[in-house]
Protein backbone atom coordinates (compact mmCIF):
# COMPACT_ATOMS: atom_id res chain seq x y z
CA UNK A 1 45.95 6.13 -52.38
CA UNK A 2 44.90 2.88 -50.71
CA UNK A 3 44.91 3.08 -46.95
CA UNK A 4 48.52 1.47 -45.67
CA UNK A 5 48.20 -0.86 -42.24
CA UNK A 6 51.14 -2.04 -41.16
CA UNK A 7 52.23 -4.53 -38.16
CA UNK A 8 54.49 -3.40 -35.39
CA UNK A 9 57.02 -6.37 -36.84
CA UNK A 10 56.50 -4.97 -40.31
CA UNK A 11 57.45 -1.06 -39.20
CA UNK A 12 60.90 -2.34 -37.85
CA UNK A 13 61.52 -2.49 -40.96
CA UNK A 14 59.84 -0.10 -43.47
CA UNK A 15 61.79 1.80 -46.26
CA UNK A 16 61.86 5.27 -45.09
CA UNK A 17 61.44 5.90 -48.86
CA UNK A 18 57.25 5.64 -47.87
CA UNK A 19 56.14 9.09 -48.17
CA UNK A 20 54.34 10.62 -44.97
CA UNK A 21 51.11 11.61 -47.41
CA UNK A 22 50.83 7.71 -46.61
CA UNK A 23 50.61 7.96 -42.62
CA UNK A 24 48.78 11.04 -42.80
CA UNK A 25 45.73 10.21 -44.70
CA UNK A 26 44.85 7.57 -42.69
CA UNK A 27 46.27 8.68 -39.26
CA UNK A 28 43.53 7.05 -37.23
CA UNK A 29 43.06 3.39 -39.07
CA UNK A 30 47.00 2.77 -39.22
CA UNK A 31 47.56 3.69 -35.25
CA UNK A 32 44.77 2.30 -34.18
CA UNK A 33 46.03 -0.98 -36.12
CA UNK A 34 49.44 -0.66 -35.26
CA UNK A 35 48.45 -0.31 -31.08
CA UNK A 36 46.19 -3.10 -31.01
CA UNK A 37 48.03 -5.58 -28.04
CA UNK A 38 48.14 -8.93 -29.30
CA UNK A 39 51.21 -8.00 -31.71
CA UNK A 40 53.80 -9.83 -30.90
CA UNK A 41 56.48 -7.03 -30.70
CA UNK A 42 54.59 -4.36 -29.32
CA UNK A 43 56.43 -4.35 -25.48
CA UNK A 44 59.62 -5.39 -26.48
CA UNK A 45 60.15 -2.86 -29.28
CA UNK A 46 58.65 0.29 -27.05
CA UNK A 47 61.33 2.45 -27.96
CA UNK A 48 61.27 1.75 -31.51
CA UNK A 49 57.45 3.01 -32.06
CA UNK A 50 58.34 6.47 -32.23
CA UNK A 51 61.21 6.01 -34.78
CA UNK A 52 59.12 3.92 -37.03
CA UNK A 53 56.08 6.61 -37.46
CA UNK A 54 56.88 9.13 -39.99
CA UNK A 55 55.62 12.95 -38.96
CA UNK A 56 54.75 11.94 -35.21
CA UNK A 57 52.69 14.52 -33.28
CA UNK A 58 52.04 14.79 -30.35
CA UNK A 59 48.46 12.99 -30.78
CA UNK A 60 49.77 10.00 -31.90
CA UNK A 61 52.78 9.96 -29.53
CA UNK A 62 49.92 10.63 -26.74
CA UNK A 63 48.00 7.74 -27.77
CA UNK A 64 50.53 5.29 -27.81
CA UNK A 65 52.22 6.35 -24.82
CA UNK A 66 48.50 5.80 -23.50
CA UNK A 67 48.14 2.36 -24.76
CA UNK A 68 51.09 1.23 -22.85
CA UNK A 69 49.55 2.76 -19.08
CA UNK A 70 46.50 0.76 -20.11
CA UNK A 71 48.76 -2.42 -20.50
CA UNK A 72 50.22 -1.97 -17.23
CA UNK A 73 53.56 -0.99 -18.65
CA UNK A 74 54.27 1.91 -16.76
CA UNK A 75 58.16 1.99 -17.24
CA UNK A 76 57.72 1.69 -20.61
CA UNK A 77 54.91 4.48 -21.20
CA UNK A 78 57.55 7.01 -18.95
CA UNK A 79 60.50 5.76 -21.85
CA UNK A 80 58.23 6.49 -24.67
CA UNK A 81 57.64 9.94 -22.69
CA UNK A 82 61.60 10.74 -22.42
CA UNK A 83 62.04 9.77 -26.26
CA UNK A 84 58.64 12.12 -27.19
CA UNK A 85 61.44 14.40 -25.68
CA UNK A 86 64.14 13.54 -27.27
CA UNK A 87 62.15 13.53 -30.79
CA UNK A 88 61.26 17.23 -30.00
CA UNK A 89 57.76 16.91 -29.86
CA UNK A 90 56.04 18.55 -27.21
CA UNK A 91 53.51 17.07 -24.99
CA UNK A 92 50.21 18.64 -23.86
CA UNK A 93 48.11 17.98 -21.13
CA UNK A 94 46.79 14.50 -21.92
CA UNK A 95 50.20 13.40 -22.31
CA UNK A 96 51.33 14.53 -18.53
CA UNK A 97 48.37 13.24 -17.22
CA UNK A 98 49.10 9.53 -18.55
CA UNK A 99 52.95 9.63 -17.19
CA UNK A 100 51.93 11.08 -14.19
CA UNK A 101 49.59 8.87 -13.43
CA UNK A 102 52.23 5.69 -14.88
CA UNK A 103 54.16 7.19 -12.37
CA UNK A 104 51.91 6.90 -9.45
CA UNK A 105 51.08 3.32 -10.25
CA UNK A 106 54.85 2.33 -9.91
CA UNK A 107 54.63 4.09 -6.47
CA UNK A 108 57.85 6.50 -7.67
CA UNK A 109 57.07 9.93 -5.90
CA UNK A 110 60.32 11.61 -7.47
CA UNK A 111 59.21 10.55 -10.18
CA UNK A 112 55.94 12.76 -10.41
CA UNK A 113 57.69 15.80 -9.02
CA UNK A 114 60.14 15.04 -12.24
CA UNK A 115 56.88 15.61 -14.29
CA UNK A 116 55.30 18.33 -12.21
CA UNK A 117 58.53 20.19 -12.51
CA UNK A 118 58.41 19.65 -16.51
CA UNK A 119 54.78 20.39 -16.70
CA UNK A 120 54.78 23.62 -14.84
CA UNK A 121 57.71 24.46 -17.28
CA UNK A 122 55.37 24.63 -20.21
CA UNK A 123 52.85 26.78 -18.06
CA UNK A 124 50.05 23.25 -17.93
CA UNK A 125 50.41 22.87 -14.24
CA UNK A 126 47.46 24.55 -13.74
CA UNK A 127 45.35 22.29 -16.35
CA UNK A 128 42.76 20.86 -14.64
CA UNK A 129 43.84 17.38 -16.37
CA UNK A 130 47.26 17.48 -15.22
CA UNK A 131 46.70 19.20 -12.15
CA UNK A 132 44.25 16.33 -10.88
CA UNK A 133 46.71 13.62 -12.12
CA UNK A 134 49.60 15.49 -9.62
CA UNK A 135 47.01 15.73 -7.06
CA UNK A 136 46.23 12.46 -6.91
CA UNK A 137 49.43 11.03 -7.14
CA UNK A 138 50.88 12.98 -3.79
CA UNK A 139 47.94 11.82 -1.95
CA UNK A 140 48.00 8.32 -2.95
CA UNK A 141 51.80 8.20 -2.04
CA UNK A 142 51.19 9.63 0.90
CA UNK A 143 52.64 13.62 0.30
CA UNK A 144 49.31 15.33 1.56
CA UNK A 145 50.81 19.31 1.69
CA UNK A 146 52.19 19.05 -1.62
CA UNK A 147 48.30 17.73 -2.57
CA UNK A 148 47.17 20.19 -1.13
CA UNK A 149 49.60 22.77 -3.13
CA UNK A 150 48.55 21.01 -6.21
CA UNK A 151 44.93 21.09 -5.37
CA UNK A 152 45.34 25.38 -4.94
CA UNK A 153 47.19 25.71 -8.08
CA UNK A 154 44.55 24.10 -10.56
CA UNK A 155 42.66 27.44 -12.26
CA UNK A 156 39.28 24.93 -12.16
CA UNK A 157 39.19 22.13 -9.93
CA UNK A 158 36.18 19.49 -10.90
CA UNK A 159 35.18 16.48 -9.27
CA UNK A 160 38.01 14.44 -9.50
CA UNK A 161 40.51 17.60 -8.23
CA UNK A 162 38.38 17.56 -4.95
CA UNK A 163 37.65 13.67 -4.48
CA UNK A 164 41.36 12.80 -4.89
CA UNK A 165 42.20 15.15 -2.18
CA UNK A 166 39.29 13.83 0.01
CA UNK A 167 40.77 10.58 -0.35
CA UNK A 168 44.56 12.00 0.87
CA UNK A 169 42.41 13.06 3.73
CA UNK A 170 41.02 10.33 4.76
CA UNK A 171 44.13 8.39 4.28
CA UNK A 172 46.16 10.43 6.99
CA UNK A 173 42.74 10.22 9.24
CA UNK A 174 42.14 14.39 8.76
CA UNK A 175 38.57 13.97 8.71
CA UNK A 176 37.68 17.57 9.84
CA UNK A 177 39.83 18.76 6.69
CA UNK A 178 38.10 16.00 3.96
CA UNK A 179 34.30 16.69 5.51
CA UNK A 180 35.09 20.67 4.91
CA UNK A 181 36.56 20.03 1.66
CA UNK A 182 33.11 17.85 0.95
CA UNK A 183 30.88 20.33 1.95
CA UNK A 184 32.77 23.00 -0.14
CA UNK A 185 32.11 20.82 -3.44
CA UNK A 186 30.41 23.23 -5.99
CA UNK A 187 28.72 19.62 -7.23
CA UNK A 188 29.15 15.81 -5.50
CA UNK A 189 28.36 12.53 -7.36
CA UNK A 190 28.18 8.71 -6.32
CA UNK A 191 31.93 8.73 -6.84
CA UNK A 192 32.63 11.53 -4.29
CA UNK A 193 29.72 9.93 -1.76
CA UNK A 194 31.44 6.34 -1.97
CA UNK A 195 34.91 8.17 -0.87
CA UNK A 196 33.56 9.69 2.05
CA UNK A 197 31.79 6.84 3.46
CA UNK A 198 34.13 4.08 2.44
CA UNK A 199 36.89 6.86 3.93
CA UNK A 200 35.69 7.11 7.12
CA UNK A 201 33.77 3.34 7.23
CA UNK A 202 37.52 1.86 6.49
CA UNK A 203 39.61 4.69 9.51
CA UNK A 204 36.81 3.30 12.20
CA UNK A 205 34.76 6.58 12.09
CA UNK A 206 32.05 4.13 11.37
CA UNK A 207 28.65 6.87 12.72
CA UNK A 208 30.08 9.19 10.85
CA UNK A 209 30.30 6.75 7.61
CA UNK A 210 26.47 5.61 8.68
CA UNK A 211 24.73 9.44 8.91
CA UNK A 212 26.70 10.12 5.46
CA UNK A 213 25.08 7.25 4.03
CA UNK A 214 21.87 8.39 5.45
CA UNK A 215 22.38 12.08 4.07
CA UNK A 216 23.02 11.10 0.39
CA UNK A 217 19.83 9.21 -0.07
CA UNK A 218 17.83 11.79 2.04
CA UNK A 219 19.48 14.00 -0.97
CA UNK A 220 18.00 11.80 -3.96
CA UNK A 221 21.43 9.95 -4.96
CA UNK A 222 20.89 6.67 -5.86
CA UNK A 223 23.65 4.03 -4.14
CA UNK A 224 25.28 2.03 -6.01
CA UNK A 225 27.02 -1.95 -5.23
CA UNK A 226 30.03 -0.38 -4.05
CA UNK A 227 27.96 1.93 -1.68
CA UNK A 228 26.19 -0.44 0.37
CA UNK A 229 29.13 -2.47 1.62
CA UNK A 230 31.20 0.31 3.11
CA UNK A 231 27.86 1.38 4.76
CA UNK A 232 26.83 -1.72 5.95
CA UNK A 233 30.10 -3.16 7.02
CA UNK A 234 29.72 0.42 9.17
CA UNK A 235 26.78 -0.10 10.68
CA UNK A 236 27.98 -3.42 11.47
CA UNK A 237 30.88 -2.24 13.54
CA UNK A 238 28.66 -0.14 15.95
CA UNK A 239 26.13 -3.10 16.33
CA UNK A 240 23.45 -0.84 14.49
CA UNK A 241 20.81 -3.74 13.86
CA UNK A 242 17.96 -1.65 12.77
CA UNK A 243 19.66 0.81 10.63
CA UNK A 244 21.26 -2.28 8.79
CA UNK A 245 17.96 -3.81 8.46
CA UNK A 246 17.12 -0.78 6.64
CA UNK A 247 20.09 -0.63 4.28
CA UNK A 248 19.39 -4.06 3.21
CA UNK A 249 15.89 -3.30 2.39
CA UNK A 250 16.83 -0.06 0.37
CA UNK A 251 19.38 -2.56 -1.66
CA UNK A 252 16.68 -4.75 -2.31
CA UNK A 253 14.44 -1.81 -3.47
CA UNK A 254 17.61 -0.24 -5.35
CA UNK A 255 19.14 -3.04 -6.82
CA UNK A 256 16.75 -6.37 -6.77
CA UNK A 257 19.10 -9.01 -7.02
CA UNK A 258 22.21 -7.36 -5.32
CA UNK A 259 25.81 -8.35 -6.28
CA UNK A 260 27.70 -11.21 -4.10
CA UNK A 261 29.61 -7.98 -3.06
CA UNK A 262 26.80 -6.71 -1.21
CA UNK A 263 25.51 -10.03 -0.25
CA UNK A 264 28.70 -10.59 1.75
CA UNK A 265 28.89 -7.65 3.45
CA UNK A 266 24.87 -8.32 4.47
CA UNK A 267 25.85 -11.72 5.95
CA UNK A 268 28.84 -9.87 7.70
CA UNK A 269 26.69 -7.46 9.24
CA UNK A 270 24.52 -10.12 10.66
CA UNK A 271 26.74 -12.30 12.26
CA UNK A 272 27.90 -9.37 13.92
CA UNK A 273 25.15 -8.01 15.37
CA UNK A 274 24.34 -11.60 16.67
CA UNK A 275 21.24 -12.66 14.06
CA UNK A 276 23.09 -15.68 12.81
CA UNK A 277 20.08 -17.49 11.49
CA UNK A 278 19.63 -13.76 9.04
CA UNK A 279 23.19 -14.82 8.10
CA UNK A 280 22.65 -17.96 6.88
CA UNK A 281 19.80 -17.65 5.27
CA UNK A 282 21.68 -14.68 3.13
CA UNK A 283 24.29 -16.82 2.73
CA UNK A 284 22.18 -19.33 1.66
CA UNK A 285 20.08 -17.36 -0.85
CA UNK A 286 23.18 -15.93 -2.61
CA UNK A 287 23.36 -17.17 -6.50
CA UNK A 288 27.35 -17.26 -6.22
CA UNK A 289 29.07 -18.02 -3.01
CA UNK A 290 33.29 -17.18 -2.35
CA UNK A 291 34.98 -17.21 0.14
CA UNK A 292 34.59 -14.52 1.15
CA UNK A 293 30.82 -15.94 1.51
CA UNK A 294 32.56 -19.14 3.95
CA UNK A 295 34.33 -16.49 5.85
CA UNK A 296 31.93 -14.26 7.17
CA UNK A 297 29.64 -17.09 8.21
CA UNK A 298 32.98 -19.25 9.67
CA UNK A 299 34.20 -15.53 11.85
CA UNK A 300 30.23 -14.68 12.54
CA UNK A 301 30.20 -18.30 14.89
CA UNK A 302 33.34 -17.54 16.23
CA UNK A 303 32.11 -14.12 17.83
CA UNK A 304 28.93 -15.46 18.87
CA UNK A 305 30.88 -18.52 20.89
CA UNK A 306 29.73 -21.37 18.29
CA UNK A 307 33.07 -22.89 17.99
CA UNK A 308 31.43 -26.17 16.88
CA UNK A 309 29.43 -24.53 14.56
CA UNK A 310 32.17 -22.57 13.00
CA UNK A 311 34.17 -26.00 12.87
CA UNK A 312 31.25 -27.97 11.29
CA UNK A 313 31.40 -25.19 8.04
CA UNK A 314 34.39 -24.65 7.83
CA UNK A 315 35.11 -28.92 6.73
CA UNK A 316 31.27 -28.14 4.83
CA UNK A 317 33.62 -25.59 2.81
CA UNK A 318 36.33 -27.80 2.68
CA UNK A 319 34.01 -30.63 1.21
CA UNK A 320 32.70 -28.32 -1.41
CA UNK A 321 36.52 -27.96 -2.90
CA UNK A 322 36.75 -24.39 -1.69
CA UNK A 323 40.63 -23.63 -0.62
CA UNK A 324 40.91 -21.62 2.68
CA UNK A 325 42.77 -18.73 2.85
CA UNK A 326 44.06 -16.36 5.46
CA UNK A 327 41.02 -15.10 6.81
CA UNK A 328 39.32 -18.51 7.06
CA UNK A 329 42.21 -19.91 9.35
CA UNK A 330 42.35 -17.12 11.39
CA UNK A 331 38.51 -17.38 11.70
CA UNK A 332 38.71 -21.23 12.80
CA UNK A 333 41.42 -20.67 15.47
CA UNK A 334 39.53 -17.65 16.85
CA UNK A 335 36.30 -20.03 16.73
CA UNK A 336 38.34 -22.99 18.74
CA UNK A 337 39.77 -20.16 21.12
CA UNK A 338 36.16 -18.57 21.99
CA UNK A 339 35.36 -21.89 22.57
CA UNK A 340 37.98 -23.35 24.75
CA UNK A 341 38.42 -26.48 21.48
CA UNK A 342 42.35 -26.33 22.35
CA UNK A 343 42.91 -30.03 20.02
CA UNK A 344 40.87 -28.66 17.45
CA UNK A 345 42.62 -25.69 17.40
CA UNK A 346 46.32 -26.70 17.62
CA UNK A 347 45.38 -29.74 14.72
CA UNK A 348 44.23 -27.13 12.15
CA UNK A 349 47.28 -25.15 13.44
CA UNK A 350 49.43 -27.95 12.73
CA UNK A 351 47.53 -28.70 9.07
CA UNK A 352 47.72 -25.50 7.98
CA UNK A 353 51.82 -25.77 8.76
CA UNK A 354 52.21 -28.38 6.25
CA UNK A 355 49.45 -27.55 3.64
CA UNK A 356 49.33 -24.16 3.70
CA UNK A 357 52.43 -22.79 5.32
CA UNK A 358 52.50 -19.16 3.45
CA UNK A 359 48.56 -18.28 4.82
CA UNK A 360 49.90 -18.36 8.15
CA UNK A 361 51.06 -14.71 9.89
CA UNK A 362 51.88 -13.40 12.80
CA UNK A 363 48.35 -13.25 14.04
CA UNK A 364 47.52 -16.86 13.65
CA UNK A 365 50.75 -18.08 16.07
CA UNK A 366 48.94 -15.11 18.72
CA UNK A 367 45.67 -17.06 18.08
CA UNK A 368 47.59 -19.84 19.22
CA UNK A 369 49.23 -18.11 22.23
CA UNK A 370 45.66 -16.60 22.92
CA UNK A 371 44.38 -20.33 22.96
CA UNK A 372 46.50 -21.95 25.05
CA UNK A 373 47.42 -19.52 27.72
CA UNK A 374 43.18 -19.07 27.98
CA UNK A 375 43.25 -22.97 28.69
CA UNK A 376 45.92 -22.60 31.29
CA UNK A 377 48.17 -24.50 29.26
CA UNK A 378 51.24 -22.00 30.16
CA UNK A 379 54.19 -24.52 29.68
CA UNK A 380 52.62 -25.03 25.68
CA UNK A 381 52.26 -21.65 25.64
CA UNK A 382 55.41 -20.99 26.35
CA UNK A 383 57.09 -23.89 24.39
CA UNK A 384 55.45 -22.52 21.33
CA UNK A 385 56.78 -18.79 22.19
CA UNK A 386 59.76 -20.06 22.03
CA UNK A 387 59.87 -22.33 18.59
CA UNK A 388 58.54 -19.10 17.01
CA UNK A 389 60.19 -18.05 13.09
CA UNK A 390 60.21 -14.80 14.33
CA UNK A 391 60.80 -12.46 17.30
CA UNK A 392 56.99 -12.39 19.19
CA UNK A 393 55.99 -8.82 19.56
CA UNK A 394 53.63 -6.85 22.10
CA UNK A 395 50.61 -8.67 21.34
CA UNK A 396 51.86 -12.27 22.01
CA UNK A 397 52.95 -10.98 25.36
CA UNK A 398 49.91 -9.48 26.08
CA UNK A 399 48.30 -13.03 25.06
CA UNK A 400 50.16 -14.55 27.39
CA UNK A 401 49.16 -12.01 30.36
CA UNK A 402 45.63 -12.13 29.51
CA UNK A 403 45.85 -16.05 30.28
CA UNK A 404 47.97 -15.23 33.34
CA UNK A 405 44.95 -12.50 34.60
CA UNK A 406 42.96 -15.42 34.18
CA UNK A 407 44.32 -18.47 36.17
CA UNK A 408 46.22 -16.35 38.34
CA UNK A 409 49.80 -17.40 37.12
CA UNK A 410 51.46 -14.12 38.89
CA UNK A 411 55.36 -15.59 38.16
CA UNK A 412 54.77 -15.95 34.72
CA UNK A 413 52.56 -12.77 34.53
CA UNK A 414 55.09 -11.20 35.47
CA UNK A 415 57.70 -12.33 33.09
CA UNK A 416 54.63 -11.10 30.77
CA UNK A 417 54.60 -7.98 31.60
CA UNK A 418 58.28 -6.93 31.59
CA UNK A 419 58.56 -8.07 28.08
CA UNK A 420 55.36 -5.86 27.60
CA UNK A 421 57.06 -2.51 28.92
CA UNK A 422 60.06 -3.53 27.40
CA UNK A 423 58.63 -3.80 23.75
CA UNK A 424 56.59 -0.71 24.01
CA UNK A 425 57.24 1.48 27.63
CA UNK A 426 54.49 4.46 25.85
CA UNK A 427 51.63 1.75 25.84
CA UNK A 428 49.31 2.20 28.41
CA UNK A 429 46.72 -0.44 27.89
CA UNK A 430 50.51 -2.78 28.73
CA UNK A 431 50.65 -1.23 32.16
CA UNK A 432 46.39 -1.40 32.66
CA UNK A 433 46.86 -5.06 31.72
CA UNK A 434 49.87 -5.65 34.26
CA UNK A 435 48.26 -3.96 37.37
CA UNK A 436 45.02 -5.57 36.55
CA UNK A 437 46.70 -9.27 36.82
CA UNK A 438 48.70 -8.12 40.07
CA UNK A 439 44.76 -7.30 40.93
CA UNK A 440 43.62 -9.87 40.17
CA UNK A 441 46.33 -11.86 42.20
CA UNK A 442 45.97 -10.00 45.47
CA UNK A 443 49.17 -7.86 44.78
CA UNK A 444 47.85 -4.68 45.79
CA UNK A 445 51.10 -3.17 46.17
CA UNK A 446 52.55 -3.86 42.75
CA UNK A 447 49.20 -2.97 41.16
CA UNK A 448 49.99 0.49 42.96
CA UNK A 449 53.11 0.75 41.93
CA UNK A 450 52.61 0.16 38.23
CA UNK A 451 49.68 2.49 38.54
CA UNK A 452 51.76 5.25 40.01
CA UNK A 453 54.09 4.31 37.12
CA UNK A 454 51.48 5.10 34.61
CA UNK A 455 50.83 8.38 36.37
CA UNK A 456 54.68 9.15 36.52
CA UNK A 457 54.85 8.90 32.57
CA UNK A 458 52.15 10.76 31.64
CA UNK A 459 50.18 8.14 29.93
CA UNK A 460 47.04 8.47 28.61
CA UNK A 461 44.53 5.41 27.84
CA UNK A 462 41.98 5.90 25.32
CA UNK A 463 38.68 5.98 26.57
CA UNK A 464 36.25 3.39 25.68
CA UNK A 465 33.37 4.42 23.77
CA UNK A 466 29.48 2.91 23.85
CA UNK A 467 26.79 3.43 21.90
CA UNK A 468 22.48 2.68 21.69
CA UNK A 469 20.47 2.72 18.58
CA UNK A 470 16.83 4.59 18.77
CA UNK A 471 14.88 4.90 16.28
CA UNK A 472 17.50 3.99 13.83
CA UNK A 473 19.78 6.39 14.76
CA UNK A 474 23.21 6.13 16.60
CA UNK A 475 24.00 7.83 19.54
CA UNK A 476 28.03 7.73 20.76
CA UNK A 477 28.94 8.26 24.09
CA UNK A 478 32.51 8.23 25.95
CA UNK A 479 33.11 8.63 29.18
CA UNK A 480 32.19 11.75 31.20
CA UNK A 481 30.83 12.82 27.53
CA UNK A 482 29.40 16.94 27.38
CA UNK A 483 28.88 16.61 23.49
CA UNK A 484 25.87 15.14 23.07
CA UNK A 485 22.94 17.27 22.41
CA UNK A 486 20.54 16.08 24.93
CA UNK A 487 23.19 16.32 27.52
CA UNK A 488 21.29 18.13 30.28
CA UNK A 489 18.40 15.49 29.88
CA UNK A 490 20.66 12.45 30.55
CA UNK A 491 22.49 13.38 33.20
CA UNK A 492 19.64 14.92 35.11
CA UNK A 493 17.80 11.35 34.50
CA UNK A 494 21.63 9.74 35.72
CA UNK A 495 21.18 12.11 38.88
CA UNK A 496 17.69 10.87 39.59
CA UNK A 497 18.89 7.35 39.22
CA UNK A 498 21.77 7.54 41.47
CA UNK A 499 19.61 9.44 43.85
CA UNK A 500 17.36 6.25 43.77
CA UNK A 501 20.03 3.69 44.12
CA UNK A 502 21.14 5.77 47.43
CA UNK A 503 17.64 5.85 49.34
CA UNK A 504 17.54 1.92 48.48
């Protein structure tokens, strides 16, 4: 018998009369025929596939239901699931594993306890398959015990079992928990590597995210592009110059010509440790520019106090036909705060209101704040406070008392700081910020006051951390630090200093 290939239109209406012999003998040619997207009637008919297809199994059911998660059309993969049901055949693990997964994509967390629940009915909870695919989707919606539950009840958790719980780790900042679980992995690979140091790069634990990154290649893994930029963007953040250096010159050995990916993230890390002509020449050298290229360059001025500089690319990007978004305005108004440009700043405020009024958030209006009170240009300030779309929260406030610390505006600081304590009385960088501007002001006694207030609550202020580089590694210290494991050595060297400041 010839082979039969049918179109989706075509199946609404085939004579049952076709005998399943048909179907059968060319299972594979006709579904894969049938499922191929560009037919016209393939989404809006989802619930007539199944009744079309003489002698469905559960393989063919599985593959279309499949076909429709790799389309993106999650709702209508979980019907086709509900009328596999219905048509009494009975899924196996593959099948669960696409729903679930369908299920974690539309964010529905019910949803996947719905197919847990049916799945450990049929004794395939335990499947490694399915097991991974519930795993992952409590941890990506944020469940992490009921990961964790999933996680113990899979008979052979693999790679993907133990990197998706990693990741619901790292998520809810448990990075004791996700480092033991990484150490317990019978086998790691790139994939598992990448989660750990993008994991802890993206929660701020940025030495830990550096050492890992030093650890895999000491243990022969090559990196790959999705490696270095979580590792450089980490060494970055703790000013790490050497050690960044270092990780360029490995993705030049690993890679040759790296991806713009990587080539962003290298004229990031640049501009941040202060090396802006090693910025621009990256940026420079890069085959394909975006914007995220334009950005880091346009933010790297701003932190290093070239607010003309910044200004100057930023209309070279412009010229080029390159449209900014959210991160390039917030770059330019940070570059005209640093450096004091208040009618540069409030004209690209004022542009960006008419050409571009969905890039601009919250933090672009505190820019603004940040700009103007810094300038001592309170009655602006406060003008444009009050215009605001929206109710100003702690950090506009704290904008505003910054500026106040600054020119010594003690009514107004004040005002500042009681819409501070009333927006957030637990925050004790607010009260710091308060009795540092009476300080500053030569109110001793209110600075006393709010200090005995901060005692009175109980509050705690996290303590500032500082680090040096030697020899391209990172050493972290806090104050009044006893971790470190050359303790003894530094503070006997700190006693013979302070014993030679006194006999000066």
């Amino acid at each position: 018998m010839k082979p039969c290939f049918c179109r989706l239109s075509q199946l609404q209406t085939l004579p049952r009369k076709i005998h399943s012999v048909a179907f059968k003998s060319n299972h594979f040619l006709a579904h894969e025929y049938i499922l191929k997207p560009e037919h016209s009637h393939f989404s809006r008919n989802a619930l007539q596939v199944f009744d079309t297809i003489p002698d469905l199994d559960v393989v063919s059911a599985t593959t279309i239901i499949g076909q429709f998660a790799r389309l993106h059309q999650y709702r209508e993969a979980i019907q086709l699931f509900s009328r596999m049901l219905f048509l009494n055949v009975t899924p196996n693990e593959f099948t669960f594993g696409t729903v679930i997964h369908s299920s974690t994509s539309l964010g529905d967390l019910n949803l996947g306890r719905q197919f847990q629940a049916c799945a450990m009915k049929m004794g395939l909870n335990y499947m490694v398959f399915v097991g991974s695919a519930v795993l992952d989707s409590y941890a990506k919606l944020g469940s992490i015990q009921e990961a964790q539950r999933a996680f113990e009840d899979i008979q052979h958790p693999n790679i993907v079992s133990y990197t998706a719980l990693i990741h619901g780790y790292l998520k809810k900042g448990r990075f004791e928990e996700a480092f033991e679980l990484f150490k317990q992995m019978p086998e790691r690979n790139i994939v598992t590597w990448n989660a750990m140091i993008g994991g802890f790069s993206q929660m701020g634990e940025n030495e830990e995210a550096v050492n890992l990154f030093v650890e895999m290649i000491r243990e022969g893994l090559v990196p790959c592009q999705y490696t270095f930029p979580c590792a450089i963007i980490a060494a970055a953040n703790i000013a790490a110059l050497e050690m960044g250096r270092s990780f360029h010159a490995c993705a030049i050995k690993t890679m040759g010509e790296f991806s713009v990916f990587v080539g962003n993230s290298l004229i990031s890390f640049y501009a941040k440790c202060g090396s802006m002509e090693d910025s621009l020449r990256l940026f420079y050298e890069l085959p394909e520019r975006t914007i995220v290229s334009w950005n880091a360059v346009i933010c790297g001025f701003a932190q290093n106090g070239r607010g003309e500089n910044a200004v100057d690319f930023y209309e070279r990007m412009r010229n080029a036909g390159l449209r900014p978004d959210s991160v390039t305005l917030l770059g330019l108004l940070w570059a005209c705060n640093h450096a004091g440009l208040v009618d540069k700043g409030y004209s690209y405020f004022n542009r960006a209101r008419l050409e571009y009024p969905s890039l601009l958030k919250p933090k672009h209006y505190a820019c603004m704040v940040d700009l103007l009170s810094r300038c001592g240009c309170f009655k602006e300030a406060q003008e444009f406070l009050r215009d605001l779309p929206f109710n100003p929260g702690v950090g506009f406030w704290k904008a505003l008392l910054g500026g106040c610390k600054i020119h010594s505006n003690t009514e107004l600081g004040a005002l500042a700081g009681r819409k501070i304590l009333d927006l957030d009385p637990k925050d004790a960088s607010s009260y710091i910020m308060l009795s540092n501007a009476h300080s500053a002001a030569g109110r001793w006694q209110d600075a006393s006051v709010i200090r005995q207030e901060i005692h009175e609550r109980g509050l705690k202020r996290i303590p500032a951390s500082s680090w040096v580089e030697i020899k391209t590694k990172v050493h972290v210290f806090v104050n009044c630090d006893m971790s470190h494991h050359q303790k003894d050595d530094i503070y006997s060297v700190l006693n013979f200093l302070y014993w030679e400041m006194d006999s000066d």
